[in-house]
Protein backbone atom coordinates (compact mmCIF):
# COMPACT_ATOMS: atom_id res chain seq x y z
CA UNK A 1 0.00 0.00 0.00
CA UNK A 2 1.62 3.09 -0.85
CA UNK A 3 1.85 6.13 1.89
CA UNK A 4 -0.76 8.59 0.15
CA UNK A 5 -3.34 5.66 0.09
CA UNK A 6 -6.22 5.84 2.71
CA UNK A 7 -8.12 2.91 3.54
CA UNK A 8 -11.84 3.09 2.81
CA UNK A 9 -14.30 0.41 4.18
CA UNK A 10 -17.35 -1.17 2.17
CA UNK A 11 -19.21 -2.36 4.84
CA UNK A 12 -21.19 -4.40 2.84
CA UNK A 13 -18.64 -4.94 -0.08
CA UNK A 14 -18.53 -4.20 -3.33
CA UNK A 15 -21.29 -6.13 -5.83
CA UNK A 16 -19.24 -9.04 -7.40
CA UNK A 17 -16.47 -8.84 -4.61
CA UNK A 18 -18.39 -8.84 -1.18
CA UNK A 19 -15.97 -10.86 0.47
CA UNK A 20 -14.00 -7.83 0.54
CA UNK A 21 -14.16 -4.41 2.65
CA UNK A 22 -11.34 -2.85 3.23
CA UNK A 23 -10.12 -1.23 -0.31
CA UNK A 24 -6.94 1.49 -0.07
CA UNK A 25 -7.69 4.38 -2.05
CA UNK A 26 -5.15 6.06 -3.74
CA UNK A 27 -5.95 9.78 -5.28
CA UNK A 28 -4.23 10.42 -8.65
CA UNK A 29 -2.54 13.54 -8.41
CA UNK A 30 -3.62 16.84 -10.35
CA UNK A 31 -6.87 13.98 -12.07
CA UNK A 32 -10.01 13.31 -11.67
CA UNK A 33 -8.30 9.68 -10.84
CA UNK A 34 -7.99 7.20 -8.43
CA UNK A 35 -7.06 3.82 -7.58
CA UNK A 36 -8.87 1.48 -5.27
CA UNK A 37 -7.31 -1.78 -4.35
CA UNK A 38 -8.15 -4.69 -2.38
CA UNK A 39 -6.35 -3.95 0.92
CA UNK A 40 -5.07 -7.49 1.28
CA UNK A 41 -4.40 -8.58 -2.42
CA UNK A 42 -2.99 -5.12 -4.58
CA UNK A 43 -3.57 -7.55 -7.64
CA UNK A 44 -7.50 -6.67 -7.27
CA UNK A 45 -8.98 -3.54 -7.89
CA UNK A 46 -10.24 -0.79 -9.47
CA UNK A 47 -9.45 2.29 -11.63
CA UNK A 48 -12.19 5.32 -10.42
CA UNK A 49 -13.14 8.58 -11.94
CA UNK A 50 -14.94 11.48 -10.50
CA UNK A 51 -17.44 11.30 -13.16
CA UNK A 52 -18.71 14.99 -13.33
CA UNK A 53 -14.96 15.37 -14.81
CA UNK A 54 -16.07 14.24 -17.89
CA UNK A 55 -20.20 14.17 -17.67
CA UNK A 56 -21.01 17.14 -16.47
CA UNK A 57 -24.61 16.48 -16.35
CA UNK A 58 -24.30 13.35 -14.51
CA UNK A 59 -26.48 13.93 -11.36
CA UNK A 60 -28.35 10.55 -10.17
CA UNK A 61 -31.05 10.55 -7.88
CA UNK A 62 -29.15 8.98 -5.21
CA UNK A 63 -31.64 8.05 -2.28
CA UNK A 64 -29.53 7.91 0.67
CA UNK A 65 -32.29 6.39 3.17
CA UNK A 66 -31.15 5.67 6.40
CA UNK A 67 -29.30 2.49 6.17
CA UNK A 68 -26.81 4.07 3.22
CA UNK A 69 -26.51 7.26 6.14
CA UNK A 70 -25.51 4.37 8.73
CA UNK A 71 -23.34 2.17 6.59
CA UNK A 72 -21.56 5.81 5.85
CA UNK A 73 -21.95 6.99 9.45
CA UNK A 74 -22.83 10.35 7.66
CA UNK A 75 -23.79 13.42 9.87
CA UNK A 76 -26.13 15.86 9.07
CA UNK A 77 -25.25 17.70 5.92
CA UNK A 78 -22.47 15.97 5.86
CA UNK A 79 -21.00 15.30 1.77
CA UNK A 80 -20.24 12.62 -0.03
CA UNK A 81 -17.99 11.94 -2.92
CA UNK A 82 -19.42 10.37 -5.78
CA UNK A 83 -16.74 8.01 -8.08
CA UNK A 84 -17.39 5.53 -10.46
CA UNK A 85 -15.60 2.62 -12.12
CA UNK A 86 -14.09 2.35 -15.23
CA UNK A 87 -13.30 -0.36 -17.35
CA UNK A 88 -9.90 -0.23 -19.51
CA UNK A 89 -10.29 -1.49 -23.21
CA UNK A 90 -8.33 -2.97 -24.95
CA UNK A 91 -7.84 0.28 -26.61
CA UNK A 92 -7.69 3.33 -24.54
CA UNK A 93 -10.81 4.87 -26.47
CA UNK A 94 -12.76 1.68 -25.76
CA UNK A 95 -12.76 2.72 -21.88
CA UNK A 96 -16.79 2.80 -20.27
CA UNK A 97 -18.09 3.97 -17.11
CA UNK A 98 -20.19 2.72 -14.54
CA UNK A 99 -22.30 5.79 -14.32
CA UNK A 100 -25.49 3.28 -13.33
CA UNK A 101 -23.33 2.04 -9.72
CA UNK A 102 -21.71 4.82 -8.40
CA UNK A 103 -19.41 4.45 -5.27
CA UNK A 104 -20.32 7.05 -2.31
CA UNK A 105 -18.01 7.77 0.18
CA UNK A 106 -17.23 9.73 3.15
CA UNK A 107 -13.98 10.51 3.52
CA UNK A 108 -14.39 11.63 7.31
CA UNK A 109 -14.84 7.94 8.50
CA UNK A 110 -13.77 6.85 5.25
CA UNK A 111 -16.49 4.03 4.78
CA UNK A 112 -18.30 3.45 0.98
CA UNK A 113 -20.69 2.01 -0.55
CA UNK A 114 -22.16 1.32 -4.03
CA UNK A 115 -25.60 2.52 -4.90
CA UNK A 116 -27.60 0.92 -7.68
CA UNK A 117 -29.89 3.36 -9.49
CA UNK A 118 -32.62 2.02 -10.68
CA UNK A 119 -33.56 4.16 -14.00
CA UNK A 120 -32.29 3.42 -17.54
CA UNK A 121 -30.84 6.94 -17.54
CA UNK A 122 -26.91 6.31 -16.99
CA UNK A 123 -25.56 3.11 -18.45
CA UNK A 124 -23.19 0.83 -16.82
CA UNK A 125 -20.64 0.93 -19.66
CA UNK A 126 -20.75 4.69 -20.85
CA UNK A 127 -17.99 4.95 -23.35
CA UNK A 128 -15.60 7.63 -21.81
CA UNK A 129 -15.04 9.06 -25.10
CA UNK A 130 -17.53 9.72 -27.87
């Protein structure tokens, strides 16, 4: 894990890798970029974008009920960053987005978790480049 990386907890794991929680997040410097790796096994893990950086218009109607404000152990008024996860082609311009699963996160307790929205608005592979 290298010394800029903070470790963020997914109480309830990620959707595919739920036998995992604790992820070390590493912010890309001067990018909209960041790494998140399994904190036991670097091999596993995840490139993230802030996706606003390159959708501007990407707002989701993210419920945060009660259970996603105690999983985050968010206080009132209290932000959250929004990242999702992108998928590498094969070719650099054959990169997508999950703009349909973002990750939330609070980086005061630095816990996360990934929402689900349930609209056929944002796709789950949004091609980063057009």
């Amino acid at each position: 894990m290298r010394e800029d990386s903070v470790i963020v907890q997914f109480p309830k794991g990620i959707p595919g890798f739920e036998e995992y929680e604790n992820f070390a997040m590493t912010m890309e410097e001067d990018t909209p970029l960041a790494h998140l790796t399994v904190h036991d096994d670097e091999d596993c893990g995840f490139l993230l974008l802030q996706p606003q950086a390159l959708f501007d218009e990407y707002a989701p109607d993210v419920s945060i009920d009660d259970h996603v404000t105690s999983l985050l152990e968010l206080q009132e008024g209290e932000p959250v960053e929004m990242w999702v996860i992108v998928t590498l082609g094969q070719d650099v311009r054959e990169s997508t987005a999950n703009l349909r699963a973002p990750l939330l996160i609070n980086r005061r307790t630095h816990k996360g978790v990934q929402m689900i929205i349930d609209n056929d608005v944002y796709q789950s592979k949004q091609p980063l480049f057009h």
